[in-house]
C-alpha atoms as a PDB file:
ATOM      1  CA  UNK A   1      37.298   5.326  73.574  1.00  0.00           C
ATOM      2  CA  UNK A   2      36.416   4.551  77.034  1.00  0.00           C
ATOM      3  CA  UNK A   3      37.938   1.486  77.913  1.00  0.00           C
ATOM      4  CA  UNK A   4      35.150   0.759  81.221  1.00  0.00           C
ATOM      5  CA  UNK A   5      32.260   0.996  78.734  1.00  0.00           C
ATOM      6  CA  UNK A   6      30.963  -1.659  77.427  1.00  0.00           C
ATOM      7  CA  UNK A   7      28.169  -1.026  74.430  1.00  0.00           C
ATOM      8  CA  UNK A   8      27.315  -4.247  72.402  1.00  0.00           C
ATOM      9  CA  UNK A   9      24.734  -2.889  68.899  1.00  0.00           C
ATOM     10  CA  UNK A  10      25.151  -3.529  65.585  1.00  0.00           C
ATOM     11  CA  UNK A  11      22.983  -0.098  65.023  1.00  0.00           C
ATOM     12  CA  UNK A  12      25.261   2.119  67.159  1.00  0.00           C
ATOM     13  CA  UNK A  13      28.980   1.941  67.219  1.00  0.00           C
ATOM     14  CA  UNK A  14      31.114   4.186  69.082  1.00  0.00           C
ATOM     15  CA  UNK A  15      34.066   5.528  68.091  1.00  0.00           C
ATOM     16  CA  UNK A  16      37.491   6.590  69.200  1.00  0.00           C
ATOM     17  CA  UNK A  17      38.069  10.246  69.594  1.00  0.00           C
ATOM     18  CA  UNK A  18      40.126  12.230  66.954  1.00  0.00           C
ATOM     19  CA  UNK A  19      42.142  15.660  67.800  1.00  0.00           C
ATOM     20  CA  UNK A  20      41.667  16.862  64.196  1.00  0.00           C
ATOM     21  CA  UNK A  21      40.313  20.464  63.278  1.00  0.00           C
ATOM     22  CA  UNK A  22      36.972  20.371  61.779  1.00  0.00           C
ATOM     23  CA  UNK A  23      37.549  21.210  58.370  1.00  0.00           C
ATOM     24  CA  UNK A  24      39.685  17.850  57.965  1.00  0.00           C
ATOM     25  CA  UNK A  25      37.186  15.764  60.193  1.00  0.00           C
ATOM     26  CA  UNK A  26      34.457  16.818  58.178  1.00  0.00           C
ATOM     27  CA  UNK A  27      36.644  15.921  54.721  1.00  0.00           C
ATOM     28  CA  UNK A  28      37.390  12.049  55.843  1.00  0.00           C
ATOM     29  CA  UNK A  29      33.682  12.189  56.646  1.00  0.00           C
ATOM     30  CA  UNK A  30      32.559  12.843  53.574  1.00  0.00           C
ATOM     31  CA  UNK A  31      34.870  10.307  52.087  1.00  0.00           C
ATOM     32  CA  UNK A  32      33.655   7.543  53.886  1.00  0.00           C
ATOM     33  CA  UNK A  33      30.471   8.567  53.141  1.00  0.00           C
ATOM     34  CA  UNK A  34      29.260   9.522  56.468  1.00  0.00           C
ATOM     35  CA  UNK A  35      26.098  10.916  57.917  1.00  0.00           C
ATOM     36  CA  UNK A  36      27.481  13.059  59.900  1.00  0.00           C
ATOM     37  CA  UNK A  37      30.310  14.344  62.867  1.00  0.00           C
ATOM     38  CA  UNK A  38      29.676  15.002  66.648  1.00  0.00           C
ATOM     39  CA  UNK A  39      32.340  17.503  68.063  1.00  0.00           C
ATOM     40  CA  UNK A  40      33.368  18.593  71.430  1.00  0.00           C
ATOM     41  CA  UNK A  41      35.428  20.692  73.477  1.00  0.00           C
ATOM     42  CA  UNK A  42      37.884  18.245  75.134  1.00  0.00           C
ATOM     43  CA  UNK A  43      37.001  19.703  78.260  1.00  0.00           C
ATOM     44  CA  UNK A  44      33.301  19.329  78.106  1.00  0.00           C
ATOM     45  CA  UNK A  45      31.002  16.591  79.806  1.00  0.00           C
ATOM     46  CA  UNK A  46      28.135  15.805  78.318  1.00  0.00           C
ATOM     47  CA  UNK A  47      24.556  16.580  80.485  1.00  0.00           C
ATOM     48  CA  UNK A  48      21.613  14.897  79.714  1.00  0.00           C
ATOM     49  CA  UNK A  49      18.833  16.890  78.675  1.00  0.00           C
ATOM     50  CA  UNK A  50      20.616  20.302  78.182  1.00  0.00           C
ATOM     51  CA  UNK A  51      21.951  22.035  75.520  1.00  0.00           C
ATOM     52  CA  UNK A  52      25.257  23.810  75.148  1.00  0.00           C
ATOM     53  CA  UNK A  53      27.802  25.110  73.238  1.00  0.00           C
ATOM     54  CA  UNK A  54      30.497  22.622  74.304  1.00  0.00           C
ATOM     55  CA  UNK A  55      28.699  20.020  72.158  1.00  0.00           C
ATOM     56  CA  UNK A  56      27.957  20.423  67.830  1.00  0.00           C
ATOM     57  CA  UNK A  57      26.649  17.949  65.616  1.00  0.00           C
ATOM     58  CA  UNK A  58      26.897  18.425  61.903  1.00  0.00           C
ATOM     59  CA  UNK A  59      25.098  16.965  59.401  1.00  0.00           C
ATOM     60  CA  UNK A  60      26.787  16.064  56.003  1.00  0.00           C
ATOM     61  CA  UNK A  61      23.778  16.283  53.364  1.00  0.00           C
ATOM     62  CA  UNK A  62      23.401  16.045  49.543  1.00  0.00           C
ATOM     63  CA  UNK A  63      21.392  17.996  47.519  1.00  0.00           C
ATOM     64  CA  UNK A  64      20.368  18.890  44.144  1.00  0.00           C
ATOM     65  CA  UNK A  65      18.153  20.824  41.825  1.00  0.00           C
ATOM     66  CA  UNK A  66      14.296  19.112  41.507  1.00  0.00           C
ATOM     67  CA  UNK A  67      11.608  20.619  39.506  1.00  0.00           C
ATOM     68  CA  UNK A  68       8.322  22.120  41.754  1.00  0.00           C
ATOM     69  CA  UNK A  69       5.185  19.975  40.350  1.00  0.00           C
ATOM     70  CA  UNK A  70       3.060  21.025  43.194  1.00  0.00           C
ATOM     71  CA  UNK A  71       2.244  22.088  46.721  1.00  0.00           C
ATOM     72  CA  UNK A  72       0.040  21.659  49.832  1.00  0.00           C
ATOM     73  CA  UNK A  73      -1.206  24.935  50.565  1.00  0.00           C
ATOM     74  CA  UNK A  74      -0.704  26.586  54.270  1.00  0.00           C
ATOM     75  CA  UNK A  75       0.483  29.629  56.306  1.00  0.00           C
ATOM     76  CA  UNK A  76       1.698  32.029  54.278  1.00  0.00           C
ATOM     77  CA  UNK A  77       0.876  30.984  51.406  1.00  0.00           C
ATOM     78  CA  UNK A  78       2.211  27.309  51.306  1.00  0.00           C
ATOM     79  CA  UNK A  79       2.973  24.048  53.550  1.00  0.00           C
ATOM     80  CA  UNK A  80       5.526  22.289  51.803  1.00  0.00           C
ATOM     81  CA  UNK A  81       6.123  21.460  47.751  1.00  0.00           C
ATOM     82  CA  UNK A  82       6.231  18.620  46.111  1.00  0.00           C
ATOM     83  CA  UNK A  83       9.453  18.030  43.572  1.00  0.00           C
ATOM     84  CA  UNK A  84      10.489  15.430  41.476  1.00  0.00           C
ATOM     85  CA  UNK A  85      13.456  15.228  38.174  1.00  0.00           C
ATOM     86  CA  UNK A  86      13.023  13.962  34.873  1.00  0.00           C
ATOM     87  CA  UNK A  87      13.706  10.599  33.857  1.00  0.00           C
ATOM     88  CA  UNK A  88      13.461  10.823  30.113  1.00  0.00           C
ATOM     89  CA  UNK A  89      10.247  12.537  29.867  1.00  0.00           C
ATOM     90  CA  UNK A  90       8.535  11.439  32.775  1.00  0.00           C
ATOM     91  CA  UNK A  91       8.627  13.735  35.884  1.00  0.00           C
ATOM     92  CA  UNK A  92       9.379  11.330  38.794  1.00  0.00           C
ATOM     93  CA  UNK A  93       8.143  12.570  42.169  1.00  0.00           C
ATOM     94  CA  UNK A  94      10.297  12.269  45.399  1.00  0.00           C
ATOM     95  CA  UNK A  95       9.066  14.411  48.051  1.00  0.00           C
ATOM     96  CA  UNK A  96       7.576  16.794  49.958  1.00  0.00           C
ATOM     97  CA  UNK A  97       9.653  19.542  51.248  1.00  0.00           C
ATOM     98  CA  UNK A  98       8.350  21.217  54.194  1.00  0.00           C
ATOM     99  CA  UNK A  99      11.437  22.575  55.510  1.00  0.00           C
ATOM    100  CA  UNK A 100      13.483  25.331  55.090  1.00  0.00           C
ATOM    101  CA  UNK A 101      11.280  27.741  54.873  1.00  0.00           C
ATOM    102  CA  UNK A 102      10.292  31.010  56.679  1.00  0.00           C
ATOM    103  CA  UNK A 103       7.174  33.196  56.316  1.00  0.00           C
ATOM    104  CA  UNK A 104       8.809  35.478  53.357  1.00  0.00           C
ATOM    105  CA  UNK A 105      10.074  32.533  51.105  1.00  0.00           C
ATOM    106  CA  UNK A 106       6.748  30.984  51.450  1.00  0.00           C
ATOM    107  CA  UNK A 107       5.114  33.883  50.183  1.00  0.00           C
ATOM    108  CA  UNK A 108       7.176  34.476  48.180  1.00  0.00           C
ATOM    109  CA  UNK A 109       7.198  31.046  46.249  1.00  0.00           C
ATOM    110  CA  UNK A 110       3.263  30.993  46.564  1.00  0.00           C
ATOM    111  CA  UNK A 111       3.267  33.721  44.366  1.00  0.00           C
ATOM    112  CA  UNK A 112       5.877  32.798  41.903  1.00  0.00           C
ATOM    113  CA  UNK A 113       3.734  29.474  41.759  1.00  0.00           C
ATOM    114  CA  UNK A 114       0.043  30.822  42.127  1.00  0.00           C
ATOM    115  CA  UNK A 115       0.261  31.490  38.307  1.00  0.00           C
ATOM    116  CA  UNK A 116       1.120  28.048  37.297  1.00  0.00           C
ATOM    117  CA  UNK A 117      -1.682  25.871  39.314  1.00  0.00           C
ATOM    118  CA  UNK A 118      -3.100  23.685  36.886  1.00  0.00           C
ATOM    119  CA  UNK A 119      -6.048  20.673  37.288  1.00  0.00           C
ATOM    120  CA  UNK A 120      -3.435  18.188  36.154  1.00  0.00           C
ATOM    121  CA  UNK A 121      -0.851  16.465  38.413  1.00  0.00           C
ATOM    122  CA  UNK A 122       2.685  15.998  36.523  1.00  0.00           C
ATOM    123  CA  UNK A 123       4.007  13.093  38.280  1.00  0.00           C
ATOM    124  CA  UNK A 124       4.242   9.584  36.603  1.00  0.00           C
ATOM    125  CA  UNK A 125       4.575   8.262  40.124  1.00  0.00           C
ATOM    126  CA  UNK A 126       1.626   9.567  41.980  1.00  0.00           C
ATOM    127  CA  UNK A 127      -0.594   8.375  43.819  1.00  0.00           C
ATOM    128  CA  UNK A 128       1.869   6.420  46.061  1.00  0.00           C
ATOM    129  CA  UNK A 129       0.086   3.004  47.383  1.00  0.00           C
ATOM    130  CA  UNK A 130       2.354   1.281  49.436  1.00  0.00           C
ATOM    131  CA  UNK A 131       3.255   2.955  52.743  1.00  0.00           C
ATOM    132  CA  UNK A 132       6.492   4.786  52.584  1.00  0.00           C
ATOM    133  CA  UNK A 133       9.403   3.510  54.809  1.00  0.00           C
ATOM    134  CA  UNK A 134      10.481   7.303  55.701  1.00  0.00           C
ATOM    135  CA  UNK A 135       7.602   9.542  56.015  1.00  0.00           C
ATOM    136  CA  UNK A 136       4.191   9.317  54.832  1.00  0.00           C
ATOM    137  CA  UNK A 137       3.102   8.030  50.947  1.00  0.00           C
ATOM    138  CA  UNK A 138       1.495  10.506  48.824  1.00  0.00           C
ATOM    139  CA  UNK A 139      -1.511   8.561  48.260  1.00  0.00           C
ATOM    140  CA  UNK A 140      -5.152   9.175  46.441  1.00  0.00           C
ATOM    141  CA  UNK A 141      -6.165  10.859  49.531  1.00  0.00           C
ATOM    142  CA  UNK A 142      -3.125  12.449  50.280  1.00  0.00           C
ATOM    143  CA  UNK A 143      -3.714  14.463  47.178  1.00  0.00           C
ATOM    144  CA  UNK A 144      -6.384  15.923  47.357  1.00  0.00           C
ATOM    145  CA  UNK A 145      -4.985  18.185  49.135  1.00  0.00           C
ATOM    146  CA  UNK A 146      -2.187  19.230  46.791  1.00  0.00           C
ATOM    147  CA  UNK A 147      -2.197  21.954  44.429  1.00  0.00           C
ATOM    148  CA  UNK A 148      -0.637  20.984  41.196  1.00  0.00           C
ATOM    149  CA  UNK A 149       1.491  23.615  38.937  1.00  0.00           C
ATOM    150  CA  UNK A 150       3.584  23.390  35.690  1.00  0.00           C
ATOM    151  CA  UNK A 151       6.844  22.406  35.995  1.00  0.00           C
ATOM    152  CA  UNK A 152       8.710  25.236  35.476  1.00  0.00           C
ATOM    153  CA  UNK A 153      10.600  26.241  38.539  1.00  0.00           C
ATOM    154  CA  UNK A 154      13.225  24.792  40.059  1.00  0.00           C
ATOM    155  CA  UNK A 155      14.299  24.125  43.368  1.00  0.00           C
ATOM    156  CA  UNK A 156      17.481  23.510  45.275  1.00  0.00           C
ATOM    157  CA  UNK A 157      17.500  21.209  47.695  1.00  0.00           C
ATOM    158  CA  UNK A 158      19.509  19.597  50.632  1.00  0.00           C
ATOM    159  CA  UNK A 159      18.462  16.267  51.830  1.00  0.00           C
ATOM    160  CA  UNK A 160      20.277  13.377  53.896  1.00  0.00           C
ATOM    161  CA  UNK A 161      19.668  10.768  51.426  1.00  0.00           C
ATOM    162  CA  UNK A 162      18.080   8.565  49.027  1.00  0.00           C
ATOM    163  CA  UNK A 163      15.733   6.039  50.208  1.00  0.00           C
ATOM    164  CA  UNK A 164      15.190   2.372  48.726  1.00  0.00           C
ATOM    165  CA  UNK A 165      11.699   3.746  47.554  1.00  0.00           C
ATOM    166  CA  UNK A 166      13.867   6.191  45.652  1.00  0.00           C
ATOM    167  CA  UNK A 167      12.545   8.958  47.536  1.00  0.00           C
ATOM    168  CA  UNK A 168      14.289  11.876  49.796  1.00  0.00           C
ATOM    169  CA  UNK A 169      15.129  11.214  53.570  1.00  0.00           C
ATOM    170  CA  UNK A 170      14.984  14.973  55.168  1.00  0.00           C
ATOM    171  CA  UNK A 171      15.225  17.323  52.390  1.00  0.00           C
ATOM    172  CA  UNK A 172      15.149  21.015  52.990  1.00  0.00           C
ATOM    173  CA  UNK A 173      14.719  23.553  50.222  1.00  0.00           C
ATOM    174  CA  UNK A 174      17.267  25.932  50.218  1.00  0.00           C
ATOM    175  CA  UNK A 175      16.079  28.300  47.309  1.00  0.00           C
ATOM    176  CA  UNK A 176      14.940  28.112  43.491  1.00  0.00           C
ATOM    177  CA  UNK A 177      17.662  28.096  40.375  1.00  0.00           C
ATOM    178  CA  UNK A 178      16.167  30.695  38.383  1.00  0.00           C
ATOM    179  CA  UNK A 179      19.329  29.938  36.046  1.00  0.00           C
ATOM    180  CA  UNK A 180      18.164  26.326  35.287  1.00  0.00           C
ATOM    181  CA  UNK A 181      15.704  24.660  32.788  1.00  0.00           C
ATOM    182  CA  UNK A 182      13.693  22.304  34.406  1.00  0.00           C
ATOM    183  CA  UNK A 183      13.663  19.810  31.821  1.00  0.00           C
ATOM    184  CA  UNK A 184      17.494  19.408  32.590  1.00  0.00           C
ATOM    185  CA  UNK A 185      16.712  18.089  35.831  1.00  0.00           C
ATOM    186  CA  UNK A 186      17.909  14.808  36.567  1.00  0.00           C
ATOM    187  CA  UNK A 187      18.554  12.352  39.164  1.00  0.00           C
ATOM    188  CA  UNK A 188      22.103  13.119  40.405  1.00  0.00           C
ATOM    189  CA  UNK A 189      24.596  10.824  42.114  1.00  0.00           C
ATOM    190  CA  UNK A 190      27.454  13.714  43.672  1.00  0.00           C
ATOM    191  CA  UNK A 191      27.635  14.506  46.851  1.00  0.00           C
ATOM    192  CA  UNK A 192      26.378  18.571  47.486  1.00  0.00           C
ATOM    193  CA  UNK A 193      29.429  20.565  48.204  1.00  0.00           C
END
């Protein structure tokens, strides 16, 4: 750390440097539960405003498998879906996933979901009525916009984390689990590796 600055936050700490390799940076980081590691190349400076390759950030994010109960419709096809899990027999919704995605998986997905759009929404928890701490609520409103669908497919999805409202901070859908029942899908507490 450098000794002549002086940085007084309770939000922001600074840290010492570490000459580590990534892989066991990135190890203790997840152990310690971490959102995430900044790297650079000892002999780099950092410029405001510009981009380079002498600075990295990497994120550390969870993720899990959530069962597709709807989407907002868009280019391609779709805007984002809307996923949930099970608890017990209620499908619990906890976000919208807009993310992730380029123009072939959302057609792709549109059509794998066209077939299941049905008048009904599946989620327990919707509409949403208070105003959601991260992101908007899915509220009355909000849904009318939404297409609904079975839930039958199932999602995998990286997010940074779990909010209070036991919702999804960030998530990014990273492809379905064609191998996985979506009645089996339940809120998980293990890290994704």
């Amino acid at each position: 750390m450098h000794s002549a600055l002086k940085f007084d936050s309770r939000r922001v700490r600074i840290s010492e440097s570490f000459a580590t390799s990534a892989e066991n940076m990135l190890r203790v980081a997840r152990e310690q539960h971490l959102e995430g590691v900044i790297g650079k190349r000892r002999d780099s400076s950092y410029e405001s405003g510009k981009r380079s390759g002498a600075w990295v950030k990497h994120r550390l994010n969870l993720g899990q498998e959530f069962v597709v109960g709807g989407f907002t419709p868009g280019p391609h096809g779709l805007d984002s879906i809307i996923v949930g899990y099970y608890r017990g027999k209620d499908l619990v919704y906890v976000a919208r996933t807009r993310n992730g995605f380029v123009p072939a998986s959302r057609r792709s997905l549109y059509e794998k979901l066209r077939p299941l759009i049905t008048p009904q929404c599946p989620f327990v928890n919707l509409p949403e009525t208070r105003k959601a701490r991260w992101g908007e609520a899915l509220t009355a409103d909000k849904m009318k916009k939404c297409l609904w669908v079975r839930p039958e497919l199932v999602a995998q999805i990286e997010f940074l984390e779990w909010t209070d409202s036991d919702h999804l901070r960030h998530s990014r859908f990273v492809g379905l689990r064609e191998d996985k029942d979506a009645r089996s899908v339940v809120k998980e507490s293990r890290p994704y590796s």
